[in-house]
N, C-alpha and C. Protein backbone atom coordinates (compact mmCIF):
# COMPACT_ATOMS: atom_id res chain seq x y z
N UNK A 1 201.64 31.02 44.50
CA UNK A 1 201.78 32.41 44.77
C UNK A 1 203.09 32.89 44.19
N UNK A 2 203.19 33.84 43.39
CA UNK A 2 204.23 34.60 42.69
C UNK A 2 205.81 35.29 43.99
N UNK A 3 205.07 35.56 44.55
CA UNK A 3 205.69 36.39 45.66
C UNK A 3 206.09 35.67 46.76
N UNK A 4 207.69 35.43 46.99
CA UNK A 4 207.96 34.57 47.91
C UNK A 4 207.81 34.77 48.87
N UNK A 5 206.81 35.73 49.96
CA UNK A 5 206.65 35.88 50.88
C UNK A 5 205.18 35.04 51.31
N UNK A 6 204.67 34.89 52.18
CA UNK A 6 203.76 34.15 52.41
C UNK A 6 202.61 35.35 52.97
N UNK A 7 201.29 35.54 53.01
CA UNK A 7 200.43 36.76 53.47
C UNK A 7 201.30 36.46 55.12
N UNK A 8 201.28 36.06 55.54
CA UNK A 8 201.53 36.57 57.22
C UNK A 8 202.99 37.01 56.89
N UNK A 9 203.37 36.62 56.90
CA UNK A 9 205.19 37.42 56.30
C UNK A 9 205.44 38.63 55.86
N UNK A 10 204.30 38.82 54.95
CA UNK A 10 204.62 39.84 54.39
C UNK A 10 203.37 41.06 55.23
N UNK A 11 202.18 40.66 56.25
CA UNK A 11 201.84 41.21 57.02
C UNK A 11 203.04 41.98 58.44
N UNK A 12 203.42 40.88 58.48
CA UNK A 12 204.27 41.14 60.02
C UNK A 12 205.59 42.20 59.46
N UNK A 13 205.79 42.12 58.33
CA UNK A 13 207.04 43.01 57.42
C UNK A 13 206.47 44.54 57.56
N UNK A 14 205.20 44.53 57.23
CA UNK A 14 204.28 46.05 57.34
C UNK A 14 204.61 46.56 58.07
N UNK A 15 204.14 46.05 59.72
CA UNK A 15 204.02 45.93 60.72
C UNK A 15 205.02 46.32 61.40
N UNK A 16 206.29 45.95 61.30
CA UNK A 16 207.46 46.23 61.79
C UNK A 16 207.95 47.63 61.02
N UNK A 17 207.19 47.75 60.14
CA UNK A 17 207.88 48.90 59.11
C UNK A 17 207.52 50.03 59.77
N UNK A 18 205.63 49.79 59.80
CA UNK A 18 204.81 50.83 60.76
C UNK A 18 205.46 50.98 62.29
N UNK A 19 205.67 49.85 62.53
CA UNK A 19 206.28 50.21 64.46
C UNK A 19 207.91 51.36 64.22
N UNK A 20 208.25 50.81 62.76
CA UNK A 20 209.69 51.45 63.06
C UNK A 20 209.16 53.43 62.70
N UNK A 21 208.13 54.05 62.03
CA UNK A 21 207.74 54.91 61.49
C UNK A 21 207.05 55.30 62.73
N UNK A 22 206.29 54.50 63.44
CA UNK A 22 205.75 55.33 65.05
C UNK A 22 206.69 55.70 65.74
N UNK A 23 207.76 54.89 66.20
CA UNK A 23 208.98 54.96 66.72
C UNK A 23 209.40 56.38 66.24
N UNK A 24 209.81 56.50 65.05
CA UNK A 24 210.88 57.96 64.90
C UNK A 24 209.46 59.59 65.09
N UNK A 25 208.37 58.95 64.73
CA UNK A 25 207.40 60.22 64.72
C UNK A 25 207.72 60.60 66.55
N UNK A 26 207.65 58.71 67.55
CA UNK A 26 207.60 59.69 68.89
C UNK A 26 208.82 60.06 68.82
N UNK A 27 210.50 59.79 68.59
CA UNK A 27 211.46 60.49 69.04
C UNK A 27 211.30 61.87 68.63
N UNK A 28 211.28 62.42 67.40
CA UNK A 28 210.86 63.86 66.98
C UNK A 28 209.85 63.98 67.80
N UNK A 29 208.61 63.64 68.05
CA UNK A 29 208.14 64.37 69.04
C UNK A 29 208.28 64.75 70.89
N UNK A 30 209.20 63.65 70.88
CA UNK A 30 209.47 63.91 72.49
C UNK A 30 210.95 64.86 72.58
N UNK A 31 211.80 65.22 71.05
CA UNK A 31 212.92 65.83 70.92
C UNK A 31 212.48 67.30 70.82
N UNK A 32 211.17 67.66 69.98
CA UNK A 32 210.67 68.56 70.01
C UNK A 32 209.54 69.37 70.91
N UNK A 33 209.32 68.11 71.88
CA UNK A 33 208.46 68.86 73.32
C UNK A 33 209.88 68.99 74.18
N UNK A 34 210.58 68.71 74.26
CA UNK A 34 211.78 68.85 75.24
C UNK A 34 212.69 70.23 74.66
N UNK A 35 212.78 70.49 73.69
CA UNK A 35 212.86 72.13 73.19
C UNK A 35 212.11 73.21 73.43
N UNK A 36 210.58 72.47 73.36
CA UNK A 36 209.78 73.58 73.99
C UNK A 36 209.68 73.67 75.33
N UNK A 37 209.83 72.94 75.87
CA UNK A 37 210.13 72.57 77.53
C UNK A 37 210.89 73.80 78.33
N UNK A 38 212.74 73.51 77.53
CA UNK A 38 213.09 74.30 77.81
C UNK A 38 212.77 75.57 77.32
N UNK A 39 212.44 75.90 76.53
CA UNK A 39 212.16 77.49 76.08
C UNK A 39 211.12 78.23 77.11
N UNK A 40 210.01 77.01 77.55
CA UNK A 40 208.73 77.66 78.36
C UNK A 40 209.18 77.75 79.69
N UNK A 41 210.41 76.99 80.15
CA UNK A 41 211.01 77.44 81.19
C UNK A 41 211.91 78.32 81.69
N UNK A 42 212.18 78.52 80.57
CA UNK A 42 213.41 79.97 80.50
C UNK A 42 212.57 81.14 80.29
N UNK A 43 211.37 81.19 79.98
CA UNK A 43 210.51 82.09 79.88
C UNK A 43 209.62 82.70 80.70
N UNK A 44 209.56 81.25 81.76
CA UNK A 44 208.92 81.61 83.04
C UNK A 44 209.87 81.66 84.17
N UNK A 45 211.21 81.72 84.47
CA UNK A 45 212.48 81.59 84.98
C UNK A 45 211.94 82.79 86.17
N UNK A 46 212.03 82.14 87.75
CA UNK A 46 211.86 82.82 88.79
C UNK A 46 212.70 83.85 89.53
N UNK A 47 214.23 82.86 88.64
CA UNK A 47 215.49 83.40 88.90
C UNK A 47 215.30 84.76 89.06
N UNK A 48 216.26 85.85 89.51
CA UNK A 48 216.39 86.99 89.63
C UNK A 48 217.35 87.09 88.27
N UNK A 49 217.07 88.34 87.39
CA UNK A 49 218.34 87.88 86.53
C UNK A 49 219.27 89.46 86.55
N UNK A 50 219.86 89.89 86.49
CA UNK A 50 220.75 90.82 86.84
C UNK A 50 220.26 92.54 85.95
N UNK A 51 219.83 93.24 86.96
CA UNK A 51 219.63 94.45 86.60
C UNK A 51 220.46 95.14 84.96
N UNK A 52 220.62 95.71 84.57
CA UNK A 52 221.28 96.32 83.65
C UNK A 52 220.82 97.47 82.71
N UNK A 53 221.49 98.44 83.28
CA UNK A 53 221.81 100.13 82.87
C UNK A 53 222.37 99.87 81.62
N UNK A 54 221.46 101.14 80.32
CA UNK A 54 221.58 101.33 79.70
C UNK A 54 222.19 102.50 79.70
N UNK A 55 223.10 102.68 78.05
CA UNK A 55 224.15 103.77 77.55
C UNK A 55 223.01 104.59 77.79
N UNK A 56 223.61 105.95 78.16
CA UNK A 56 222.88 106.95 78.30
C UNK A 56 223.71 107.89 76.81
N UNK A 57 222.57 108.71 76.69
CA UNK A 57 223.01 109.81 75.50
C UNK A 57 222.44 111.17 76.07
N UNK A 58 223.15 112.11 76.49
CA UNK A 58 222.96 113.15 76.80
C UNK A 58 221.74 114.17 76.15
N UNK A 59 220.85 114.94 76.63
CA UNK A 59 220.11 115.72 75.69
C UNK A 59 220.73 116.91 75.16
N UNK A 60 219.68 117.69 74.40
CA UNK A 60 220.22 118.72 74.48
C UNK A 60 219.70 120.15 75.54
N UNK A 61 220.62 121.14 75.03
CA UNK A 61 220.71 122.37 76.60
C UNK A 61 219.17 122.67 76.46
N UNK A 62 218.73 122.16 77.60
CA UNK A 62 217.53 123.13 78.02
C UNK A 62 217.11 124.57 77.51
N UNK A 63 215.85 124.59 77.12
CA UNK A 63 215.39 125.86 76.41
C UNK A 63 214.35 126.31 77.83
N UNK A 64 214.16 127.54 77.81
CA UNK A 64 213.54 128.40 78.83
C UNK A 64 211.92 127.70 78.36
N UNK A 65 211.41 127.80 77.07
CA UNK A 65 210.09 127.47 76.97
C UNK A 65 209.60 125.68 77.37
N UNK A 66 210.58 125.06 77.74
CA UNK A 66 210.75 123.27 77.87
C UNK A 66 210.62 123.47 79.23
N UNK A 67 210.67 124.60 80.43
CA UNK A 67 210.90 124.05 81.89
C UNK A 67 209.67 124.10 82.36
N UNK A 68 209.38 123.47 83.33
CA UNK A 68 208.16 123.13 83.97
C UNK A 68 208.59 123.15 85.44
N UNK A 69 208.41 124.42 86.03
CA UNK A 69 208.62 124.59 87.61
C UNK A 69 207.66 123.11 88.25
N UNK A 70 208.12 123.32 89.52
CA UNK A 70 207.76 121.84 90.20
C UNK A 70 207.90 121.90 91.76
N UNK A 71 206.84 121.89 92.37
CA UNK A 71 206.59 122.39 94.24
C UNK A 71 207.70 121.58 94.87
N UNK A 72 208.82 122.14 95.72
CA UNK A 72 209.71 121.67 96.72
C UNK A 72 208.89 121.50 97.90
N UNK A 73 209.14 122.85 98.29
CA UNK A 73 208.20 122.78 99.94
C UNK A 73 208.03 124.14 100.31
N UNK A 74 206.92 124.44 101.18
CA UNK A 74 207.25 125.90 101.25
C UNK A 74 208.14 127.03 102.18
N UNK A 75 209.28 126.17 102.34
CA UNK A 75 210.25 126.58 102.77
C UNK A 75 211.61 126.75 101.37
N UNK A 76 211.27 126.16 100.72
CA UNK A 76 212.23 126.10 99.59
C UNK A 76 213.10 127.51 99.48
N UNK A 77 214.24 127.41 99.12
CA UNK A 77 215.30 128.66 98.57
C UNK A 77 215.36 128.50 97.32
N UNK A 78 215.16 127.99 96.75
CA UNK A 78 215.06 128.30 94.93
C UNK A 78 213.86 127.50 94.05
N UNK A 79 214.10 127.52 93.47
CA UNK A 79 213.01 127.33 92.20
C UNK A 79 213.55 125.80 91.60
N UNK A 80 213.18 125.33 91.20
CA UNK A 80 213.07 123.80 90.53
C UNK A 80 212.78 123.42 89.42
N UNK A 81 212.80 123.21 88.14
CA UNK A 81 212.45 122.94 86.95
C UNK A 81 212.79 121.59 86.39
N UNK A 82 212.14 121.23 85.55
CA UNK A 82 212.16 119.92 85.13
C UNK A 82 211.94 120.31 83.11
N UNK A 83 212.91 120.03 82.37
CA UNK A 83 213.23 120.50 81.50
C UNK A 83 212.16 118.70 80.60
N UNK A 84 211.21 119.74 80.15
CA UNK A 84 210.52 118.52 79.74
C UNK A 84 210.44 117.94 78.31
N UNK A 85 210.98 118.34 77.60
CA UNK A 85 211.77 117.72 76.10
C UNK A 85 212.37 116.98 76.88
N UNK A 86 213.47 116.82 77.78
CA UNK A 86 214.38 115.49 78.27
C UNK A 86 213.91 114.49 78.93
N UNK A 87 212.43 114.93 78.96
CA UNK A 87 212.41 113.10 80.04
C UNK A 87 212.18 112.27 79.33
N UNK A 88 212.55 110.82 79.80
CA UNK A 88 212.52 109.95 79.19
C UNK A 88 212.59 108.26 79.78
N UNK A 89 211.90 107.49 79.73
CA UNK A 89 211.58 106.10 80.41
C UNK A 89 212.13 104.84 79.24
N UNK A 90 213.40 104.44 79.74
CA UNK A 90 214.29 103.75 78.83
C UNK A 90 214.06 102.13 79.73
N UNK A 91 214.23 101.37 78.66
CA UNK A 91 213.42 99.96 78.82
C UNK A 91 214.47 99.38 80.10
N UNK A 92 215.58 99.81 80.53
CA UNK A 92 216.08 99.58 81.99
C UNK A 92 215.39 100.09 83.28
N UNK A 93 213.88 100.77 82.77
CA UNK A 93 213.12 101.43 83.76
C UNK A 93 213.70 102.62 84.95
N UNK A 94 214.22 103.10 83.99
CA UNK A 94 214.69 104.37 84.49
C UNK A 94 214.60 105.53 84.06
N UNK A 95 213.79 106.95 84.72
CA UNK A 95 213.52 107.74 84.68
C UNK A 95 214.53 108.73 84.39
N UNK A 96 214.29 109.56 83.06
CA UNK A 96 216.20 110.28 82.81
C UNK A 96 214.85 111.50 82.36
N UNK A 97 215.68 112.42 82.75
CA UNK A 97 215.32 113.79 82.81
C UNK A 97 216.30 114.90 83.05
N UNK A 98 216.21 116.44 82.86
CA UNK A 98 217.06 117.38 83.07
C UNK A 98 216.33 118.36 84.26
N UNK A 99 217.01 118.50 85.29
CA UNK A 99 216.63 119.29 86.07
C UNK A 99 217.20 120.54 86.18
N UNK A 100 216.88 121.79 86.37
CA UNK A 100 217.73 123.02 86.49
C UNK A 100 216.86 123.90 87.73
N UNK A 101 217.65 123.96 88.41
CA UNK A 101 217.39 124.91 89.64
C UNK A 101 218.01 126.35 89.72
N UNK A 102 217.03 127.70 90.50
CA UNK A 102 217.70 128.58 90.16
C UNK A 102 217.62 129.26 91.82
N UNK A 103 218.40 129.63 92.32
CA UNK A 103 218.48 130.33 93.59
C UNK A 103 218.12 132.20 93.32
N UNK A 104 217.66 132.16 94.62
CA UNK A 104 216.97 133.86 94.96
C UNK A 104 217.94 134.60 94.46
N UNK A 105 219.29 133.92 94.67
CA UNK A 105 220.67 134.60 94.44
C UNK A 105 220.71 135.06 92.83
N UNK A 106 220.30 134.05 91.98
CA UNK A 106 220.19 134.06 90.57
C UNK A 106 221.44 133.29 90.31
N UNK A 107 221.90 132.12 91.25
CA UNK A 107 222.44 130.87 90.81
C UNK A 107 221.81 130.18 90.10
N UNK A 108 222.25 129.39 88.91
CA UNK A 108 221.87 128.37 87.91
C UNK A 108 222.77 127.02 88.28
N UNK A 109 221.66 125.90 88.15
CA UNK A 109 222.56 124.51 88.26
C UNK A 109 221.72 123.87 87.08
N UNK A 110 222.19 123.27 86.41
CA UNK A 110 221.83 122.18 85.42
C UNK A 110 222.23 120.61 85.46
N UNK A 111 221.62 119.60 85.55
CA UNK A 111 221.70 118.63 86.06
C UNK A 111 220.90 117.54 84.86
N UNK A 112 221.41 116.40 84.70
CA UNK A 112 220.83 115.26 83.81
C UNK A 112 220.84 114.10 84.56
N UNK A 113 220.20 113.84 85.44
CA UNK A 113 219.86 112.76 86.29
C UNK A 113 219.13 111.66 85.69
N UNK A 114 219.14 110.39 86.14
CA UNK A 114 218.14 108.92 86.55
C UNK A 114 217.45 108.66 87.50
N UNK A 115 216.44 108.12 87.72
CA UNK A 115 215.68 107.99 89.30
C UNK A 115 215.14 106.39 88.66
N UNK A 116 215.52 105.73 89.37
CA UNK A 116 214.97 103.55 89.67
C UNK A 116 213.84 104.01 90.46
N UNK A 117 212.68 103.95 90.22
CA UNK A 117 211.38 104.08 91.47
C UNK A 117 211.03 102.60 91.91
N UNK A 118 211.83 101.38 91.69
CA UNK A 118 212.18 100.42 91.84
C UNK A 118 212.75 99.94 93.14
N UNK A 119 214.28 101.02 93.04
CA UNK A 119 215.21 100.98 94.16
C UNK A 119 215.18 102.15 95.06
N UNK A 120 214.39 103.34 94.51
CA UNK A 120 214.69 104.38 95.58
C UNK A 120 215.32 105.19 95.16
N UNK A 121 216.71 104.86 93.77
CA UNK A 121 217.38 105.69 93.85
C UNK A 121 216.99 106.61 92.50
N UNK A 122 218.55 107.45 92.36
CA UNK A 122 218.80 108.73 91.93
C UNK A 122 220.10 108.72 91.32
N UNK A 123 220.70 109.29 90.15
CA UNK A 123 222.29 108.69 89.48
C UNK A 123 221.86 110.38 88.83
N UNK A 124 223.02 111.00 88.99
CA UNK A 124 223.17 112.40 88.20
C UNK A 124 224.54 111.89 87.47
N UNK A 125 224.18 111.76 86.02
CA UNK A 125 225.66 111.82 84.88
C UNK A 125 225.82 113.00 84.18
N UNK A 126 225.22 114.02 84.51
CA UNK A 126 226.25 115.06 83.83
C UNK A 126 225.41 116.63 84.09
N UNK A 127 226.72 117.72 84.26
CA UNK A 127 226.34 118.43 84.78
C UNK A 127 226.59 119.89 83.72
N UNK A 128 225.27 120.63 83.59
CA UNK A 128 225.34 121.44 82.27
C UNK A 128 225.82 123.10 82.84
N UNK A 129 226.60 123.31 81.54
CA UNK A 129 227.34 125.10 81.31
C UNK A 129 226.53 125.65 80.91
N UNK A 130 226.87 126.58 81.32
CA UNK A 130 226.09 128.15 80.14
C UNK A 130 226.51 128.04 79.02
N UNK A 131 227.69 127.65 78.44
CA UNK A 131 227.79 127.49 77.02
C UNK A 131 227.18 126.34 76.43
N UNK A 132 226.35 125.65 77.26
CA UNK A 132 225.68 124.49 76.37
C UNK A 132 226.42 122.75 76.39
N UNK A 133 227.41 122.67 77.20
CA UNK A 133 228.63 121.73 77.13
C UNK A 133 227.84 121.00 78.41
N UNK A 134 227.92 119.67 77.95
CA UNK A 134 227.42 118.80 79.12
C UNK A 134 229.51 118.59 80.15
N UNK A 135 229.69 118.49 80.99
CA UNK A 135 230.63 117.33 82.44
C UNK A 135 230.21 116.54 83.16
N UNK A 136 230.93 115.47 82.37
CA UNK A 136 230.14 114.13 83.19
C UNK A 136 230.52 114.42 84.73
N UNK A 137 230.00 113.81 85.82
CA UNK A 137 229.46 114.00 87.00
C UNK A 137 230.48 112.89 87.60
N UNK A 138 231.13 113.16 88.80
CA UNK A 138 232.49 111.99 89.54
C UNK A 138 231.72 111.29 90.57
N UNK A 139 230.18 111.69 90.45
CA UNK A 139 229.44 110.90 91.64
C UNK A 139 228.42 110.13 90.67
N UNK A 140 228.67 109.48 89.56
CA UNK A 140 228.33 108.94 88.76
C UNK A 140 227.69 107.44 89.21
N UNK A 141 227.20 107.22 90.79
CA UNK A 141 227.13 106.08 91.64
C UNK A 141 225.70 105.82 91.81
N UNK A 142 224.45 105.19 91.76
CA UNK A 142 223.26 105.29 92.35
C UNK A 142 223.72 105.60 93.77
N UNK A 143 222.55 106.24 94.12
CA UNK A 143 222.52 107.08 95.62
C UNK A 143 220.81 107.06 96.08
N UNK A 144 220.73 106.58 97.65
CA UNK A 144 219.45 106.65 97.91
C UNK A 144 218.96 107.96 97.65
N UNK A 145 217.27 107.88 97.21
CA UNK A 145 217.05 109.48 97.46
C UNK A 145 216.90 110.29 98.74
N UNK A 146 217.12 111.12 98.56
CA UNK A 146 216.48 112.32 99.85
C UNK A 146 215.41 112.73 100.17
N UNK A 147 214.31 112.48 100.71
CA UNK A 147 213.41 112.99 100.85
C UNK A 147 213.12 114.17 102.16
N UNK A 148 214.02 114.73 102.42
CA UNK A 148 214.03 115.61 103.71
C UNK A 148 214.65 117.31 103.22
N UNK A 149 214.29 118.37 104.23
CA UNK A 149 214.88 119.38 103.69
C UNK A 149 214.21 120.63 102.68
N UNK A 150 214.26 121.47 102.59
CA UNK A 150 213.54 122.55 101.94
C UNK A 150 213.49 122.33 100.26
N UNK A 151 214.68 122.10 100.32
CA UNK A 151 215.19 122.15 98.89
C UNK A 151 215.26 120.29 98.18
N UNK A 152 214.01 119.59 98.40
CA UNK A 152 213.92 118.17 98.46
C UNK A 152 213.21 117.75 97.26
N UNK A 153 214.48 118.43 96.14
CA UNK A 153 214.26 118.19 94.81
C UNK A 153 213.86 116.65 94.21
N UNK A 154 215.25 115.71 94.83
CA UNK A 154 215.01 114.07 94.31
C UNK A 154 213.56 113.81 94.57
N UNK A 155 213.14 113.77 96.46
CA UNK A 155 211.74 113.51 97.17
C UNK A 155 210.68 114.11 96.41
N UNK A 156 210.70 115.30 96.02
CA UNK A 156 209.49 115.99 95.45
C UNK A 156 209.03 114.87 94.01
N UNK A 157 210.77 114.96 93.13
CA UNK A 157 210.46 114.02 91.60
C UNK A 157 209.66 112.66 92.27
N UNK A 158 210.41 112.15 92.88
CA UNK A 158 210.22 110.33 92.86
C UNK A 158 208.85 110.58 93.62
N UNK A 159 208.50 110.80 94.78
CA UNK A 159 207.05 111.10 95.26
C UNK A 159 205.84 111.66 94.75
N UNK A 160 206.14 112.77 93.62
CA UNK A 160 205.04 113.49 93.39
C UNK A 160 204.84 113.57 91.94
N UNK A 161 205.93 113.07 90.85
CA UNK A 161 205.73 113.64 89.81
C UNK A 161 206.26 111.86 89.03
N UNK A 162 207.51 111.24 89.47
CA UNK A 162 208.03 109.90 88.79
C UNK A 162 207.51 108.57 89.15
N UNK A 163 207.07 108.76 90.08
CA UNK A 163 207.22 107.18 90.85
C UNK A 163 205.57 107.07 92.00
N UNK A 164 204.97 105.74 91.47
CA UNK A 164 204.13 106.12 92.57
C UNK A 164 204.48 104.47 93.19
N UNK A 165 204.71 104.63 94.35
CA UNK A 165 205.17 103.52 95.17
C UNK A 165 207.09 102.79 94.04
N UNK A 166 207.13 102.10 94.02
CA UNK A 166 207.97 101.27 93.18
C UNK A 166 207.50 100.93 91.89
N UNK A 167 206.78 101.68 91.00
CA UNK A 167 206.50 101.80 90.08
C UNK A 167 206.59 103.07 89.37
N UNK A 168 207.02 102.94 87.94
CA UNK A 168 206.80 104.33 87.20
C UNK A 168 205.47 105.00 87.45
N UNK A 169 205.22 106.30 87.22
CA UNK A 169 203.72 106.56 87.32
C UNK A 169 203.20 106.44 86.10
N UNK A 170 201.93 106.85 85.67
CA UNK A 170 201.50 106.32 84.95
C UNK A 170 201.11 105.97 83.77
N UNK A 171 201.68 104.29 84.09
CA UNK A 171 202.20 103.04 83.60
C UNK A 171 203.15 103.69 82.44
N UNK A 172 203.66 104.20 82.98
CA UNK A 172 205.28 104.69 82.15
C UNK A 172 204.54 105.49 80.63
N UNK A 173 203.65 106.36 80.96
CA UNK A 173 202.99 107.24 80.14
C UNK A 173 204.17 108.52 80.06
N UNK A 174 205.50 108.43 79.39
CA UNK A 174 205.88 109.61 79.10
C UNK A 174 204.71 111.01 79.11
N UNK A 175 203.83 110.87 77.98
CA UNK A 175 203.63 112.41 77.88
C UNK A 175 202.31 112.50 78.89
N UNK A 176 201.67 111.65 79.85
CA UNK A 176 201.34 111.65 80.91
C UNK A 176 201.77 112.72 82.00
N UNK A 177 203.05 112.10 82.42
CA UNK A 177 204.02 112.52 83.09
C UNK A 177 204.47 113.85 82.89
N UNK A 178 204.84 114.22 81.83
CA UNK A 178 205.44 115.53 81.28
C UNK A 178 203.93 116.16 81.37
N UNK A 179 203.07 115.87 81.38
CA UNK A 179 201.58 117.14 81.15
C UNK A 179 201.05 117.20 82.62
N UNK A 180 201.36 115.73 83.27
CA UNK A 180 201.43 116.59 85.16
C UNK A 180 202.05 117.47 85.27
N UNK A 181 203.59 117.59 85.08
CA UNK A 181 204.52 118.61 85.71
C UNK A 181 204.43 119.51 85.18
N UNK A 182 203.92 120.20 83.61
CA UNK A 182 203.75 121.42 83.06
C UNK A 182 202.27 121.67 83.99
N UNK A 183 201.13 121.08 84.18
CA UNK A 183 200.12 121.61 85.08
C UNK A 183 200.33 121.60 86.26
N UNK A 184 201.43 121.02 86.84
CA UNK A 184 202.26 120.73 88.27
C UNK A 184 201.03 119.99 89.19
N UNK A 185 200.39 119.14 88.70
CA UNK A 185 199.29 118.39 89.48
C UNK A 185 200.14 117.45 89.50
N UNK A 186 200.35 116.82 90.92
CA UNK A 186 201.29 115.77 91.85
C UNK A 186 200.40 114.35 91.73
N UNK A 187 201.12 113.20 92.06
CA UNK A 187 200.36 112.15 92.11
C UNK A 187 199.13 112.29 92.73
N UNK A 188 199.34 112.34 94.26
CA UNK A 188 198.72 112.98 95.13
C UNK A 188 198.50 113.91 95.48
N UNK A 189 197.84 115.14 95.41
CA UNK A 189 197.88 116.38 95.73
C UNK A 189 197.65 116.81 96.88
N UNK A 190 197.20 115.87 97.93
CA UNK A 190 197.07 116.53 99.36
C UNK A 190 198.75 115.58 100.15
N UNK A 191 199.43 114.92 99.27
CA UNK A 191 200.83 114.80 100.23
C UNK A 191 201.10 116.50 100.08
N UNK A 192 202.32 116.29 100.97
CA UNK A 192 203.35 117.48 100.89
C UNK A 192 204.66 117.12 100.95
């Protein structure tokens, strides 16, 4: 025989070659199920992971043809509007909109609020002029809402028009939402 190996010699040489080539296929494969491992677990992660508010960007001044009056109660002292070019459902799940209320008196308030239908609450950042100039707001804090009272602007939004239970209404259908409050048909129409 030419070849100084003998057939079993040079069998068992294969052999060891093949065991060493199974060997590295399982480390790559048990290196690469253990990457996916973690990824499918960070993906399904039960953890709570920490809320987080997005930059807000102010709109612009409310136009008379954008408001969409909106039922308080019928005790109410002024009027209620919901300036509907500004609403808006930003992927922190929060409801941003411009509200402007007007009293019997012919007081004007302009307001750029948030509502969490999550948490309950309500965050007003900035508060609008007649000349068109937004001031940011010093109660710039989430605040439970109000649902009590004549004038039960937050209660009316989050109950009847933003939020149905702890959820956006519906399923975070911006122009949904905005075509209730211009027809002023409430989630529910027999609450009050």
């Amino acid at each position: 025989m030419p070849s100084s190996l003998q057939p079993e010699q040079h069998r068992s040489l294969l052999n060891l070659s093949g065991l060493r080539r199974v060997a590295l296929a399982c480390s790559l494969l048990a290196a690469c199920a253990g990457a996916l491992a973690q990824s499918f677990d960070e993906d399904f992660d039960d953890e709570a992971k920490p809320w987080q508010e997005l930059a807000v960007q102010l709109p612009p001044t409310p136009q008379d043809q954008n408001l969409a009056e909106f039922y308080l109660s019928p005790n109410a002292t002024m009027k209620a509007y919901i300036d509907t070019a500004s609403v808006s459902i930003g992927a922190d799940k929060v409801v941003r909109y411009t509200v402007v209320t007007r009293t019997e008196g012919g007081a004007v308030n302009v307001m750029y609020e948030g509502m969490r239908c999550e948490t309950w609450e309500k965050k007003t950042y900035a508060f609008g002029h007649p000349d068109g100039k937004w001031s940011r707001s010093r109660r710039d804090k989430w605040q439970p809402i109000r649902d009590i009272g004549a004038n039960r602007i937050d209660g009316a939004l989050f109950r009847d028009y933003f939020c149905d239970g702890k959820m956006i209404a519906d399923n975070e259908n911006v122009k949904s939402i905005v075509q209730r409050l211009k027809s002023q048909t409430r989630i529910d129409p027999v609450r009050r």
